[in-house]
C-alpha atoms as a PDB file:
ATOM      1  CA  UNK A   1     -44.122-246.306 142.543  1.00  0.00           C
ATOM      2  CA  UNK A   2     -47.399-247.534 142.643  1.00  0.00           C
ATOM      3  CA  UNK A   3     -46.749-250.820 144.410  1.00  0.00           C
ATOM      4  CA  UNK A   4     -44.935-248.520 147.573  1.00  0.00           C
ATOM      5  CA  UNK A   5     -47.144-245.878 147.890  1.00  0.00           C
ATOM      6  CA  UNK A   6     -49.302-249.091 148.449  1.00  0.00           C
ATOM      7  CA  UNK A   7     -47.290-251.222 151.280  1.00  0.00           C
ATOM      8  CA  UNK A   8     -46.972-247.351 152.599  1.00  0.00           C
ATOM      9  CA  UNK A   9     -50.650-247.009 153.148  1.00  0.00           C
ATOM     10  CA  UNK A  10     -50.529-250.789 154.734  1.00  0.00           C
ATOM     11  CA  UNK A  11     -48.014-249.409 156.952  1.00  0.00           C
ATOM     12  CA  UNK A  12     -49.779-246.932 157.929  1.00  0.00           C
ATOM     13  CA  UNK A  13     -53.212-248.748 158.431  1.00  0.00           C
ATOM     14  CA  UNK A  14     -50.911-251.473 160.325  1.00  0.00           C
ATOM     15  CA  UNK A  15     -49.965-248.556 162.921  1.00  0.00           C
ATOM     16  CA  UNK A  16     -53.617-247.592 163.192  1.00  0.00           C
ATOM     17  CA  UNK A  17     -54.500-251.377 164.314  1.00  0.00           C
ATOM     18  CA  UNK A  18     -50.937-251.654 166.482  1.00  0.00           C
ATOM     19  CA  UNK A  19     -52.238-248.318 168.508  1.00  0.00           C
ATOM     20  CA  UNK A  20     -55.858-249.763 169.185  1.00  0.00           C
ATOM     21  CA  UNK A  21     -54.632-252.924 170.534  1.00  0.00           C
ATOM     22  CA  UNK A  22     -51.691-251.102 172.541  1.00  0.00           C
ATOM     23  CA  UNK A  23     -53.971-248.754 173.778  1.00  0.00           C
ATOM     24  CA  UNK A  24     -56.466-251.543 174.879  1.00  0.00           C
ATOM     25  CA  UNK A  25     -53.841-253.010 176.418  1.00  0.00           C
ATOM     26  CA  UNK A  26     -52.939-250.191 178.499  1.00  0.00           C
ATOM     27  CA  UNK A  27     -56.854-249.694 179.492  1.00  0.00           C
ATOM     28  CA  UNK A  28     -56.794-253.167 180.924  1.00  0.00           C
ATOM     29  CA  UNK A  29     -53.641-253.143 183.063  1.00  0.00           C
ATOM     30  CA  UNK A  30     -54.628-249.552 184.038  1.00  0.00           C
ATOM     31  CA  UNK A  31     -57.911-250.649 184.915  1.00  0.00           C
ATOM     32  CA  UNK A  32     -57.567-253.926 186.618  1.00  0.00           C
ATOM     33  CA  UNK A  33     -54.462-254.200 187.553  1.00  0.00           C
ATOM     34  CA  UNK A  34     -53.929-250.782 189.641  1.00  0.00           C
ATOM     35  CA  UNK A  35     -57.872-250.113 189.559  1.00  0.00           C
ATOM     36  CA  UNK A  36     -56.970-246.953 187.728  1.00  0.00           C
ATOM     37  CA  UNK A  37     -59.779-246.246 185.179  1.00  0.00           C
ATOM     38  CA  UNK A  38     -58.665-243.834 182.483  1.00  0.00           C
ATOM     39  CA  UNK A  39     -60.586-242.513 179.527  1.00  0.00           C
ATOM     40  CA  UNK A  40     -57.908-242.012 177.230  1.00  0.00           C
ATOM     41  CA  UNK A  41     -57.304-245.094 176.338  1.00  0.00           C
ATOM     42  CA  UNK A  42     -60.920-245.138 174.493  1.00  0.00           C
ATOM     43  CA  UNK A  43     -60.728-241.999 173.268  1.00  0.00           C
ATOM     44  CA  UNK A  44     -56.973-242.859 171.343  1.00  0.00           C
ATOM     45  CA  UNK A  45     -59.125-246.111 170.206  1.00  0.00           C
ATOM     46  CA  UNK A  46     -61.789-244.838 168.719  1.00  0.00           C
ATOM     47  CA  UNK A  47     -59.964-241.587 167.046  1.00  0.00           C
ATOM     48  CA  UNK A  48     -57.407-244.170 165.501  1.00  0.00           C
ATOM     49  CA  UNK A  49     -60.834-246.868 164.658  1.00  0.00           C
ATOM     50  CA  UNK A  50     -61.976-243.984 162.648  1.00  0.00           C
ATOM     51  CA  UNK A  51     -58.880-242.855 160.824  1.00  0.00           C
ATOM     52  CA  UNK A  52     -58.352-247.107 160.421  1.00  0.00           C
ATOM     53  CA  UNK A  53     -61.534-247.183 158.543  1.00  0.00           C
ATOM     54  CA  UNK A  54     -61.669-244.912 156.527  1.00  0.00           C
ATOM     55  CA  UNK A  55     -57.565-244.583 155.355  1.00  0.00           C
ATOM     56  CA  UNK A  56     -58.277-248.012 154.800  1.00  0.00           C
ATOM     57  CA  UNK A  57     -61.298-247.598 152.402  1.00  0.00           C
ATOM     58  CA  UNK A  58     -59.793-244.492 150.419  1.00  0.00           C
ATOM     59  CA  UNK A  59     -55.621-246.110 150.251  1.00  0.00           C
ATOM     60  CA  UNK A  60     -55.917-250.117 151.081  1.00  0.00           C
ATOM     61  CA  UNK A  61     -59.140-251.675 150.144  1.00  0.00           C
ATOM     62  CA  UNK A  62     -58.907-252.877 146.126  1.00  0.00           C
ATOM     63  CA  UNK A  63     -62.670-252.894 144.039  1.00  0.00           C
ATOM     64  CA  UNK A  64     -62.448-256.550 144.204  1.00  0.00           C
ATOM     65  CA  UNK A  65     -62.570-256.822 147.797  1.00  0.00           C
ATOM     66  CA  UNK A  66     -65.282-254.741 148.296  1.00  0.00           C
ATOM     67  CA  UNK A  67     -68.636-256.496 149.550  1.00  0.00           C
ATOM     68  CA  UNK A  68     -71.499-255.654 146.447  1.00  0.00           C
ATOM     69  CA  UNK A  69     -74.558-256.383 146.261  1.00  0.00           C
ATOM     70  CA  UNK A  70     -74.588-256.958 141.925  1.00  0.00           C
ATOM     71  CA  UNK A  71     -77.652-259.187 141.047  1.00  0.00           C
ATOM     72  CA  UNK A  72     -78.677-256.575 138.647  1.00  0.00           C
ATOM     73  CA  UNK A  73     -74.613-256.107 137.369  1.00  0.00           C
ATOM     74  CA  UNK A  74     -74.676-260.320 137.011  1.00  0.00           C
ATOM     75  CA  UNK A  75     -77.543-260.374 135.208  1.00  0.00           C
ATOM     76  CA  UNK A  76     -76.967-258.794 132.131  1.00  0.00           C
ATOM     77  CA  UNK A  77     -73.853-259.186 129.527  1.00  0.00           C
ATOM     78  CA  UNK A  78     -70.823-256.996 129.486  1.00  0.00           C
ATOM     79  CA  UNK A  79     -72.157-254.083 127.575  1.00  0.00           C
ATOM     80  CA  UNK A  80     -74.698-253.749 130.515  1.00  0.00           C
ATOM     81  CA  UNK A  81     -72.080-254.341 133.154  1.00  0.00           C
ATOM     82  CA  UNK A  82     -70.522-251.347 131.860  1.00  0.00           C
ATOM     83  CA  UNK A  83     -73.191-249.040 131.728  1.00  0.00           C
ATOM     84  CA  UNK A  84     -74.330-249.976 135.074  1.00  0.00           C
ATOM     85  CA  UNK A  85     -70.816-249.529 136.695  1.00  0.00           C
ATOM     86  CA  UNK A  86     -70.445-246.491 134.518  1.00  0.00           C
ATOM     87  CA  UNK A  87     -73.572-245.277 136.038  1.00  0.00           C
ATOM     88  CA  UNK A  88     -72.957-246.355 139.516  1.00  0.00           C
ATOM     89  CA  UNK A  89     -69.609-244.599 139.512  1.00  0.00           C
ATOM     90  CA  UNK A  90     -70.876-241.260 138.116  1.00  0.00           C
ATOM     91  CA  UNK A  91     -73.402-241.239 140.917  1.00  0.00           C
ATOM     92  CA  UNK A  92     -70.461-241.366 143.336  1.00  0.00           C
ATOM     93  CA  UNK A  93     -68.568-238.869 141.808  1.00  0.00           C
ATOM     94  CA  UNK A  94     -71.652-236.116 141.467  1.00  0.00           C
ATOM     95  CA  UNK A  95     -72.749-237.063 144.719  1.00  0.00           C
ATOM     96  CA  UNK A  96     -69.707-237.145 146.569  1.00  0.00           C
ATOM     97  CA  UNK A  97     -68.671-234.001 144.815  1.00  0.00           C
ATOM     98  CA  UNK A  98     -71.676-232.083 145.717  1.00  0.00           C
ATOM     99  CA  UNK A  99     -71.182-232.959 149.513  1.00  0.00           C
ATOM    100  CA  UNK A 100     -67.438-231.938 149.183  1.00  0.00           C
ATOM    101  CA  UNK A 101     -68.015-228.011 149.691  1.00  0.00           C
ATOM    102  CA  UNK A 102     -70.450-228.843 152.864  1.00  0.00           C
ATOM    103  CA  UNK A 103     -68.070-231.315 154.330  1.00  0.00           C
ATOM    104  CA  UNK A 104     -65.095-228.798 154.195  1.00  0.00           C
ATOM    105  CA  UNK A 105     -66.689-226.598 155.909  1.00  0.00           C
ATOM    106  CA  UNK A 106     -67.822-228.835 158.697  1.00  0.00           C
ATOM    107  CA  UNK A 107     -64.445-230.245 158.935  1.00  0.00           C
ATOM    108  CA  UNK A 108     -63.092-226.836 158.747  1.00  0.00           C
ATOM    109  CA  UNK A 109     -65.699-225.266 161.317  1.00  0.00           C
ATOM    110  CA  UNK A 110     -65.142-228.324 163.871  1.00  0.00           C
ATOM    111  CA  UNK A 111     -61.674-226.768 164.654  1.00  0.00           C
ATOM    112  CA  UNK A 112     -63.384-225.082 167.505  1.00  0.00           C
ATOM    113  CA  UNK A 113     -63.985-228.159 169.370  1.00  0.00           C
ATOM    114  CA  UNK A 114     -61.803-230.512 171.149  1.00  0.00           C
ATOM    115  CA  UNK A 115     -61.911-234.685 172.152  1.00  0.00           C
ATOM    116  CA  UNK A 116     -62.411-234.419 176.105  1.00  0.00           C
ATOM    117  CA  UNK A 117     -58.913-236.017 177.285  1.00  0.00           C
ATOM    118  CA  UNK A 118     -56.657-235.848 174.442  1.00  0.00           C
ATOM    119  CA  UNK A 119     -57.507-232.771 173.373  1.00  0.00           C
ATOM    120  CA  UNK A 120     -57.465-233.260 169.544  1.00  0.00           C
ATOM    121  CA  UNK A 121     -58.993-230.656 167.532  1.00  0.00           C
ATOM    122  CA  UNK A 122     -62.186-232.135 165.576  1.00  0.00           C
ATOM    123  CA  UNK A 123     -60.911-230.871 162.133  1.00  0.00           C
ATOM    124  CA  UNK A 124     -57.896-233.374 162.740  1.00  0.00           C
ATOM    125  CA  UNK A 125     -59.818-235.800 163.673  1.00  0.00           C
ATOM    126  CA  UNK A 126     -62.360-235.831 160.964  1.00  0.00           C
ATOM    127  CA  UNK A 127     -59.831-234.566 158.062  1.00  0.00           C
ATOM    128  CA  UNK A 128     -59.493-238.428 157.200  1.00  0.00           C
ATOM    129  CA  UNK A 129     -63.103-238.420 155.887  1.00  0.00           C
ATOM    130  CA  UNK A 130     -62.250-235.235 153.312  1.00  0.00           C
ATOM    131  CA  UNK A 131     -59.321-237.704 151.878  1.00  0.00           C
ATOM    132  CA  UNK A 132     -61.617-240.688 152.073  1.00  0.00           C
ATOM    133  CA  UNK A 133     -64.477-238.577 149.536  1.00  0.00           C
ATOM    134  CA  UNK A 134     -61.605-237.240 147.141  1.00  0.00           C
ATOM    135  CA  UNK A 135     -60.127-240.489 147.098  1.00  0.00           C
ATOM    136  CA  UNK A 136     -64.109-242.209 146.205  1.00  0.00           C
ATOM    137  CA  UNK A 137     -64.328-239.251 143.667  1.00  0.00           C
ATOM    138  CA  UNK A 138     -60.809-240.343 141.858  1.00  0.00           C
ATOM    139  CA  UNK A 139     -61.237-243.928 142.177  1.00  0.00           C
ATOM    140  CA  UNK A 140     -65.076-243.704 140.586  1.00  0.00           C
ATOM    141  CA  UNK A 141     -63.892-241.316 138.038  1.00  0.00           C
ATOM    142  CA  UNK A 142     -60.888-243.810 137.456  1.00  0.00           C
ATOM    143  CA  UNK A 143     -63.216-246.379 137.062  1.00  0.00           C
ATOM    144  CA  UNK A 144     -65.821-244.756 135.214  1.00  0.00           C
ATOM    145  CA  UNK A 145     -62.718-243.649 132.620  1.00  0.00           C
ATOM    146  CA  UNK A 146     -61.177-247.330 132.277  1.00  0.00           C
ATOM    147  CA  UNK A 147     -64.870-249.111 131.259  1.00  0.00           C
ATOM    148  CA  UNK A 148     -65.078-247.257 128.513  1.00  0.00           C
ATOM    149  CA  UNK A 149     -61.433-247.564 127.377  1.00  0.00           C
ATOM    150  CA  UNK A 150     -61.235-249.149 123.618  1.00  0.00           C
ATOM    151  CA  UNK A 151     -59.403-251.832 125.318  1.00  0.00           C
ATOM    152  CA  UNK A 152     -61.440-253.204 127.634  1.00  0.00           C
ATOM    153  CA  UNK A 153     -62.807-256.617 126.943  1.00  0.00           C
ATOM    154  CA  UNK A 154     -63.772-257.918 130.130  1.00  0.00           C
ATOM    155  CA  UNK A 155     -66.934-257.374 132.481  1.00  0.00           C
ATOM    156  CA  UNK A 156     -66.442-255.231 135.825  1.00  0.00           C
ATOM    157  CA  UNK A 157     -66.848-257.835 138.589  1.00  0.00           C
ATOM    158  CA  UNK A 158     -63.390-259.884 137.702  1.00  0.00           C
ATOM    159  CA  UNK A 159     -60.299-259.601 140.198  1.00  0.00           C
ATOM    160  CA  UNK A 160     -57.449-258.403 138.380  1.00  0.00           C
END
Protein backbone atom coordinates (compact mmCIF):
# COMPACT_ATOMS: atom_id res chain seq x y z
CA UNK A 1 0.00 0.00 0.00
CA UNK A 2 2.69 1.98 1.05
CA UNK A 3 5.04 1.37 -1.85
CA UNK A 4 1.88 2.77 -4.43
CA UNK A 5 0.69 5.50 -2.67
CA UNK A 6 4.49 6.23 -3.24
CA UNK A 7 5.08 5.69 -7.23
CA UNK A 8 1.47 7.64 -7.05
CA UNK A 9 2.97 10.74 -5.60
CA UNK A 10 6.03 10.23 -8.29
CA UNK A 11 3.39 10.23 -10.78
CA UNK A 12 2.06 12.98 -9.82
CA UNK A 13 5.30 15.09 -9.23
CA UNK A 14 6.33 13.58 -12.82
CA UNK A 15 3.13 15.49 -14.31
CA UNK A 16 4.10 18.63 -12.43
CA UNK A 17 7.71 18.56 -14.26
CA UNK A 18 5.98 17.19 -17.81
CA UNK A 19 3.58 20.53 -17.61
CA UNK A 20 6.58 23.01 -16.93
CA UNK A 21 8.58 21.79 -19.73
CA UNK A 22 5.36 21.52 -22.10
CA UNK A 23 4.38 24.74 -21.15
CA UNK A 24 7.93 26.19 -21.83
CA UNK A 25 7.75 24.68 -24.85
CA UNK A 26 4.69 26.28 -25.94
CA UNK A 27 6.14 29.87 -24.67
CA UNK A 28 8.98 29.43 -27.09
CA UNK A 29 7.20 28.43 -30.31
CA UNK A 30 4.52 31.02 -29.33
CA UNK A 31 7.03 33.51 -28.85
CA UNK A 32 9.54 33.09 -31.55
CA UNK A 33 8.14 31.31 -33.89
CA UNK A 34 4.75 33.39 -34.59
CA UNK A 35 6.15 36.43 -32.39
CA UNK A 36 3.14 35.83 -30.23
CA UNK A 37 4.15 36.59 -26.58
CA UNK A 38 1.75 35.06 -24.10
CA UNK A 39 1.82 35.16 -20.33
CA UNK A 40 0.25 32.05 -19.60
CA UNK A 41 2.68 29.98 -20.28
CA UNK A 42 4.68 31.47 -17.09
CA UNK A 43 1.99 31.74 -15.07
CA UNK A 44 1.01 27.58 -15.64
CA UNK A 45 4.99 27.29 -14.87
CA UNK A 46 5.35 28.78 -11.94
CA UNK A 47 1.78 27.64 -10.31
CA UNK A 48 2.85 23.96 -11.23
CA UNK A 49 6.97 24.95 -9.88
CA UNK A 50 5.23 25.62 -6.68
CA UNK A 51 2.86 22.71 -6.31
CA UNK A 52 6.29 20.56 -7.76
CA UNK A 53 8.11 21.71 -4.76
CA UNK A 54 6.39 21.43 -2.26
CA UNK A 55 4.16 17.90 -3.18
CA UNK A 56 7.51 16.85 -3.62
CA UNK A 57 8.87 17.75 -0.10
CA UNK A 58 5.61 16.61 1.87
CA UNK A 59 4.93 12.92 -0.58
CA UNK A 60 8.46 12.19 -2.53
CA UNK A 61 11.50 13.39 -0.80
CA UNK A 62 12.76 10.41 1.88
CA UNK A 63 14.84 11.87 5.35
CA UNK A 64 17.86 10.49 3.80
CA UNK A 65 17.85 12.62 0.89
CA UNK A 66 17.37 15.61 2.53
CA UNK A 67 20.46 18.14 2.51
CA UNK A 68 21.43 18.66 6.67
CA UNK A 69 23.61 20.49 8.03
CA UNK A 70 24.49 17.74 11.31
CA UNK A 71 28.01 18.62 12.69
CA UNK A 72 26.48 18.87 16.04
CA UNK A 73 24.15 15.36 15.27
CA UNK A 74 27.84 13.67 14.08
CA UNK A 75 29.48 14.65 16.88
CA UNK A 76 28.09 12.98 19.63
CA UNK A 77 27.09 9.05 20.08
CA UNK A 78 23.69 7.63 19.44
CA UNK A 79 22.02 8.51 22.66
CA UNK A 80 22.75 12.20 21.65
CA UNK A 81 21.72 11.67 18.06
CA UNK A 82 18.47 10.86 19.43
CA UNK A 83 17.84 13.53 21.64
CA UNK A 84 18.93 16.00 19.17
CA UNK A 85 16.64 14.59 16.35
CA UNK A 86 14.03 14.13 19.00
CA UNK A 87 14.42 17.72 19.72
CA UNK A 88 14.74 18.95 16.26
CA UNK A 89 11.55 17.17 15.28
CA UNK A 90 9.43 18.45 18.20
CA UNK A 91 10.44 21.94 17.18
CA UNK A 92 8.87 21.21 13.79
CA UNK A 93 5.90 19.84 15.00
CA UNK A 94 5.10 22.85 17.74
CA UNK A 95 6.19 25.23 15.32
CA UNK A 96 4.58 24.11 12.35
CA UNK A 97 1.50 23.45 14.39
CA UNK A 98 1.28 26.84 15.80
CA UNK A 99 1.46 28.42 12.20
CA UNK A 100 -1.27 25.90 11.04
CA UNK A 101 -4.40 28.03 12.32
CA UNK A 102 -2.74 31.37 10.65
CA UNK A 103 -1.92 29.63 7.44
CA UNK A 104 -5.57 28.32 7.03
CA UNK A 105 -6.81 31.27 7.21
CA UNK A 106 -4.56 32.94 4.72
CA UNK A 107 -5.05 30.14 2.40
CA UNK A 108 -8.65 30.28 3.12
CA UNK A 109 -8.92 34.25 2.88
CA UNK A 110 -6.78 34.26 -0.53
CA UNK A 111 -9.92 32.79 -2.26
CA UNK A 112 -10.76 36.32 -3.12
CA UNK A 113 -7.97 36.75 -5.42
CA UNK A 114 -7.19 35.39 -8.74
CA UNK A 115 -3.63 34.56 -10.99
CA UNK A 116 -3.94 37.36 -13.82
CA UNK A 117 -4.42 34.97 -17.01
CA UNK A 118 -5.45 31.72 -15.76
CA UNK A 119 -7.59 32.80 -13.39
CA UNK A 120 -6.86 30.32 -10.53
CA UNK A 121 -8.16 31.17 -7.25
CA UNK A 122 -5.12 31.77 -4.68
CA UNK A 123 -6.56 29.27 -2.08
CA UNK A 124 -5.96 26.55 -4.91
CA UNK A 125 -2.99 27.62 -5.61
CA UNK A 126 -1.46 27.83 -2.23
CA UNK A 127 -3.57 24.74 -0.67
CA UNK A 128 -0.34 22.60 -1.52
CA UNK A 129 1.57 24.42 1.26
CA UNK A 130 -1.38 23.43 4.06
CA UNK A 131 -0.59 19.58 2.91
CA UNK A 132 3.11 20.27 2.79
CA UNK A 133 2.94 21.59 6.95
CA UNK A 134 0.55 18.58 7.97
CA UNK A 135 2.62 16.32 6.13
CA UNK A 136 6.17 18.04 8.14
CA UNK A 137 3.95 17.75 11.34
CA UNK A 138 3.28 13.75 10.70
CA UNK A 139 6.55 12.96 9.37
CA UNK A 140 8.42 14.86 12.56
CA UNK A 141 5.99 13.36 14.89
CA UNK A 142 6.68 9.95 13.02
CA UNK A 143 10.09 10.47 13.53
CA UNK A 144 10.16 11.83 16.85
CA UNK A 145 7.87 8.46 17.83
CA UNK A 146 10.30 5.82 16.04
CA UNK A 147 13.77 7.23 17.99
CA UNK A 148 12.51 6.42 20.96
CA UNK A 149 11.05 3.01 20.00
CA UNK A 150 12.63 0.07 22.35
CA UNK A 151 13.88 -1.21 19.15
CA UNK A 152 15.89 1.14 17.78
CA UNK A 153 19.57 0.49 17.77
CA UNK A 154 20.90 2.60 15.21
CA UNK A 155 21.82 6.47 15.04
CA UNK A 156 19.44 8.87 12.90
CA UNK A 157 21.65 9.87 9.95
CA UNK A 158 21.76 6.11 8.26
CA UNK A 159 19.75 5.47 4.88
CA UNK A 160 17.45 2.77 5.40
Amino acid sequence: MVAALRRWAEAVAAGLLAVIFLAFLVQIALRYLLNWPVGWTAELSLAAWLWLVLWGSAFVLRDHEEIRIDLLVTAVGPRGQRVLGAIGSIAMVVLFGMALPATWDYVTFMKVEKTSYLHIRFDWLFSIYLLFAVAVIARHAWQVARLFMPARTTDITEQP
